[in-house]
C-alpha atoms as a PDB file:
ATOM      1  CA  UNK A   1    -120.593 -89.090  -5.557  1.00  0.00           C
ATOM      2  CA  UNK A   2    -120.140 -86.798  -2.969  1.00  0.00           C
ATOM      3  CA  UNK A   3    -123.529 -85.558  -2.575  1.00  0.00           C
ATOM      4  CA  UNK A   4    -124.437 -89.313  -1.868  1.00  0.00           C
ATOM      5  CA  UNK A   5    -121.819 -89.759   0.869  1.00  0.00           C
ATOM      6  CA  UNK A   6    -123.211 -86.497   2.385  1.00  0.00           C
ATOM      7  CA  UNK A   7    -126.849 -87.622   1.887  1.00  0.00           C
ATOM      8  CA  UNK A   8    -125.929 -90.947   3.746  1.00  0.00           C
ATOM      9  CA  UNK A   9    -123.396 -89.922   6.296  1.00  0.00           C
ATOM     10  CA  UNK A  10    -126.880 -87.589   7.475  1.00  0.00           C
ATOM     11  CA  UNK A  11    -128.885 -90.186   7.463  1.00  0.00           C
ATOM     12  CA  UNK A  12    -126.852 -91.975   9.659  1.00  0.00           C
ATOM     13  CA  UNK A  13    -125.826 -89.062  12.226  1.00  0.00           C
ATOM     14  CA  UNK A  14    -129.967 -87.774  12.413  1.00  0.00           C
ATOM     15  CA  UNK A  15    -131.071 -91.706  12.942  1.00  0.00           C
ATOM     16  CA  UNK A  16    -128.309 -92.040  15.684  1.00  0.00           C
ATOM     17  CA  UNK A  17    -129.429 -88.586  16.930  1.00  0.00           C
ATOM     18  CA  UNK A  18    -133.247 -89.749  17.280  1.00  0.00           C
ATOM     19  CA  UNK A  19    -131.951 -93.138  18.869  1.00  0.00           C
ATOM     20  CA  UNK A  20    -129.957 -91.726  21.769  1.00  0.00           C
ATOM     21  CA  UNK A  21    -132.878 -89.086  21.992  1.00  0.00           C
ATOM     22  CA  UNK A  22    -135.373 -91.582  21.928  1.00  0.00           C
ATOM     23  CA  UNK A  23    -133.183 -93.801  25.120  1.00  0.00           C
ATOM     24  CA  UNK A  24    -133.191 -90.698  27.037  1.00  0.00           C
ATOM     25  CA  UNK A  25    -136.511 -89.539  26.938  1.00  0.00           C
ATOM     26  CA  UNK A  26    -136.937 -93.588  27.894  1.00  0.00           C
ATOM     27  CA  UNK A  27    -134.819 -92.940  31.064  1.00  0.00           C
ATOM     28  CA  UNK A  28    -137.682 -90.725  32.176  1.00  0.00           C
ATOM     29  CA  UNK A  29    -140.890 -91.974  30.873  1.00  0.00           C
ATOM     30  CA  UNK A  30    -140.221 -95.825  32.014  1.00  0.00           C
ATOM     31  CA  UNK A  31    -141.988 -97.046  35.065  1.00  0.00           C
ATOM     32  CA  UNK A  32    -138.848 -99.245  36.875  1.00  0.00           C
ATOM     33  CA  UNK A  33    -135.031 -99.160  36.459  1.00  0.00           C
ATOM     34  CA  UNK A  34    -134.838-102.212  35.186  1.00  0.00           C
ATOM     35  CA  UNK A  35    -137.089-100.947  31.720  1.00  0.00           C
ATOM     36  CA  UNK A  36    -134.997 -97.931  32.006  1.00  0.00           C
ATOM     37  CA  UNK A  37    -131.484 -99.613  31.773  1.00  0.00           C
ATOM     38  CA  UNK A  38    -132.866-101.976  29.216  1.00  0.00           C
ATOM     39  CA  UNK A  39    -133.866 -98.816  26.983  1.00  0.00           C
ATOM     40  CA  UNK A  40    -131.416 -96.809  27.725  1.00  0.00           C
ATOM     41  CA  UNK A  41    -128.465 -99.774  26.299  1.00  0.00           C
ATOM     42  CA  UNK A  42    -130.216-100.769  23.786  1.00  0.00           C
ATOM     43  CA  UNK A  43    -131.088 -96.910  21.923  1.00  0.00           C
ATOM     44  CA  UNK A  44    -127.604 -95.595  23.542  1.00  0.00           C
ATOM     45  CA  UNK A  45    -125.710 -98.733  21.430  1.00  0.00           C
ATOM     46  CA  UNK A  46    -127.667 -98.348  18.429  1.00  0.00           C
ATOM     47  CA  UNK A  47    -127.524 -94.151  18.244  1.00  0.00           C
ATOM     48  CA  UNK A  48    -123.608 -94.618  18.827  1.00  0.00           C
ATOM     49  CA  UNK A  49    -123.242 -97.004  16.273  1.00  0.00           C
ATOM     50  CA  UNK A  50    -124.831 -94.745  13.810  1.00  0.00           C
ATOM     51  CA  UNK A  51    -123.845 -91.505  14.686  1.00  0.00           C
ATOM     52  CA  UNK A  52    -119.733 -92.909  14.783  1.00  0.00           C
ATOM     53  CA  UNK A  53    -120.210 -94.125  11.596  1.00  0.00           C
ATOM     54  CA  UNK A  54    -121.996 -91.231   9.546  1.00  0.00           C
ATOM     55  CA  UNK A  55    -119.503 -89.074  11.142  1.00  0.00           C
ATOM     56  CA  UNK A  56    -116.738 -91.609   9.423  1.00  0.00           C
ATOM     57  CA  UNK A  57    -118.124 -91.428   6.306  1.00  0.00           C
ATOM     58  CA  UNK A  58    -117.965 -87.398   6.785  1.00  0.00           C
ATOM     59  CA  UNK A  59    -114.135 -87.312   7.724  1.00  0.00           C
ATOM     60  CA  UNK A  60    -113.486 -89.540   5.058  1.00  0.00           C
ATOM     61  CA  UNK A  61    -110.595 -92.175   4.249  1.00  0.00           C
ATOM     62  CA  UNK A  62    -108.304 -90.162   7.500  1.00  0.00           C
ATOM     63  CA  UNK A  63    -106.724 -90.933  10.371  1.00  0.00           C
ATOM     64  CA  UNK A  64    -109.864 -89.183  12.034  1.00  0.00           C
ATOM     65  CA  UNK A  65    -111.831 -92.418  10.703  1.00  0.00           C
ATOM     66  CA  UNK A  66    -109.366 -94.845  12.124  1.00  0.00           C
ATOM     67  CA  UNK A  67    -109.804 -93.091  15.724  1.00  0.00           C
ATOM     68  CA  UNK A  68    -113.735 -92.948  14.886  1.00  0.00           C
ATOM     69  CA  UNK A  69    -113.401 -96.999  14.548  1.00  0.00           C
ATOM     70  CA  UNK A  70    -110.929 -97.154  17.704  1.00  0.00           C
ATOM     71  CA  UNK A  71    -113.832 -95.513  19.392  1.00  0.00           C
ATOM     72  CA  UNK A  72    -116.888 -97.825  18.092  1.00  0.00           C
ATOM     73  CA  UNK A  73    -114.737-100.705  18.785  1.00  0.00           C
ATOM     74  CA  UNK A  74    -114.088 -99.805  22.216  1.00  0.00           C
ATOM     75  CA  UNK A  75    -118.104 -98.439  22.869  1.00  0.00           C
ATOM     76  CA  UNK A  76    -119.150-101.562  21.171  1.00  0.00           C
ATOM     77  CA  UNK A  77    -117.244-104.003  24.018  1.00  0.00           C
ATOM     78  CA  UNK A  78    -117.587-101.367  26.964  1.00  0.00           C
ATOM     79  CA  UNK A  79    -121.301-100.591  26.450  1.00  0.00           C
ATOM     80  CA  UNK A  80    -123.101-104.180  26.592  1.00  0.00           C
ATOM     81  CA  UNK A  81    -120.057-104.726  29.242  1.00  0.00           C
ATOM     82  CA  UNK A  82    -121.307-101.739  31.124  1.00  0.00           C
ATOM     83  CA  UNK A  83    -124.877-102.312  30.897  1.00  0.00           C
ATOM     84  CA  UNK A  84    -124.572-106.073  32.567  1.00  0.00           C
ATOM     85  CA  UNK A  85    -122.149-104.852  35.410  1.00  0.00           C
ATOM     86  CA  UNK A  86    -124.843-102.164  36.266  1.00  0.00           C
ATOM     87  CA  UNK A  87    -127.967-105.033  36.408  1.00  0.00           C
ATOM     88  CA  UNK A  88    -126.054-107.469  38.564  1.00  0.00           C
ATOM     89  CA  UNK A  89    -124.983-105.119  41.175  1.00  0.00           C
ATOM     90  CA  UNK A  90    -128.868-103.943  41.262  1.00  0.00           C
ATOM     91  CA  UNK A  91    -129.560-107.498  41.205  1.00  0.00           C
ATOM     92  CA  UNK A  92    -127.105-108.683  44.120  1.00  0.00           C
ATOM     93  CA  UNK A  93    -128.043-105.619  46.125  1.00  0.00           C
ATOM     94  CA  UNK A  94    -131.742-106.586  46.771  1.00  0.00           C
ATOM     95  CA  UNK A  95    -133.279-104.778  43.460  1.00  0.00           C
ATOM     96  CA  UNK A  96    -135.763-107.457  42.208  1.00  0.00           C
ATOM     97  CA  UNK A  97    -137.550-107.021  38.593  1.00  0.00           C
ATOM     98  CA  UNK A  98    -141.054-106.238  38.926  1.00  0.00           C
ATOM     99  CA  UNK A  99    -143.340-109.192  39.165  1.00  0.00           C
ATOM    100  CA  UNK A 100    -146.622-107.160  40.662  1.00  0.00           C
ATOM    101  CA  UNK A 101    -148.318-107.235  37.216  1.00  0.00           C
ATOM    102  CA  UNK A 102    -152.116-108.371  37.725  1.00  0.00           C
ATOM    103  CA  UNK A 103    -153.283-111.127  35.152  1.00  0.00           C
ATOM    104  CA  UNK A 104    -155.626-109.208  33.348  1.00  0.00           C
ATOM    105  CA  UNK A 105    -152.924-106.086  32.838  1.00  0.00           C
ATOM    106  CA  UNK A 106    -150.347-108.473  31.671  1.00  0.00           C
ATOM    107  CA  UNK A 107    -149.800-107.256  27.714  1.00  0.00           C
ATOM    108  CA  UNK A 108    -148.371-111.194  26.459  1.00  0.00           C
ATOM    109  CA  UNK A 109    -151.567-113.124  26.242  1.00  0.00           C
ATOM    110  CA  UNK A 110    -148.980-115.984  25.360  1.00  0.00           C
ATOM    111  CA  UNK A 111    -147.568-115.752  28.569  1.00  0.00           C
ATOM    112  CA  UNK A 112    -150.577-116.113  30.329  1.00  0.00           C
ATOM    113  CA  UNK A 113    -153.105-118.816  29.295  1.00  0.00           C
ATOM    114  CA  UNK A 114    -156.232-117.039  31.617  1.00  0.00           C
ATOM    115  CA  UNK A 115    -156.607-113.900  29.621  1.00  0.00           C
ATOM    116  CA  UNK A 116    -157.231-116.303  26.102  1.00  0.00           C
END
């Protein structure tokens, strides 16, 4: 049984390792900061979320996994929290989303009926 708690708890912690990675290497590689914030909350909540709980399921049934949930709980409201304060104050200081994208470039063909 305890083999399969250690087999999980990595699975978790190296999948929330390759999210956060993932989110940073976003923060460089993305064109605008609006792509950039969007990639960077979305892989930063996910890696947490994993990485917080295979280290839980490391420490075991502990007051160290109480404080690891005290700590998701609080990352869980804070983050998305966070992530909206950041947008609006780009958004009511002047920093518009980028709406330069040329028909023919634009990847939804939904979106735009002259590329069908």
């Amino acid at each position: 049984m305890d083999m399969i708690v250690d087999i999980l708890s990595w699975i978790f912690i190296v999948s929330g390792s390759f999210f956060t990675i993932v989110g940073a290497i976003g923060v460089l590689r993305l064109p605008d900061f609006w792509t950039r914030l969007h990639g960077m909350s979305i892989s930063d909540s996910a890696g947490v979320i994993l990485l917080i709980l295979g280290m839980a399921m490391q420490a075991g049934l502990t007051l160290i996994t109480v404080k690891l949930f005290i700590i998701l709980g609080f990352l869980f409201i804070t983050g998305p929290t966070s992530t909206h304060a950041v947008a609006n104050a780009a958004l009511v200081s002047g920093l518009k989303p980028r709406s330069d994208v040329p028909p023919e470039d634009d990847p939804d063909p939904i979106s735009n009926p002259e590329t069908k």
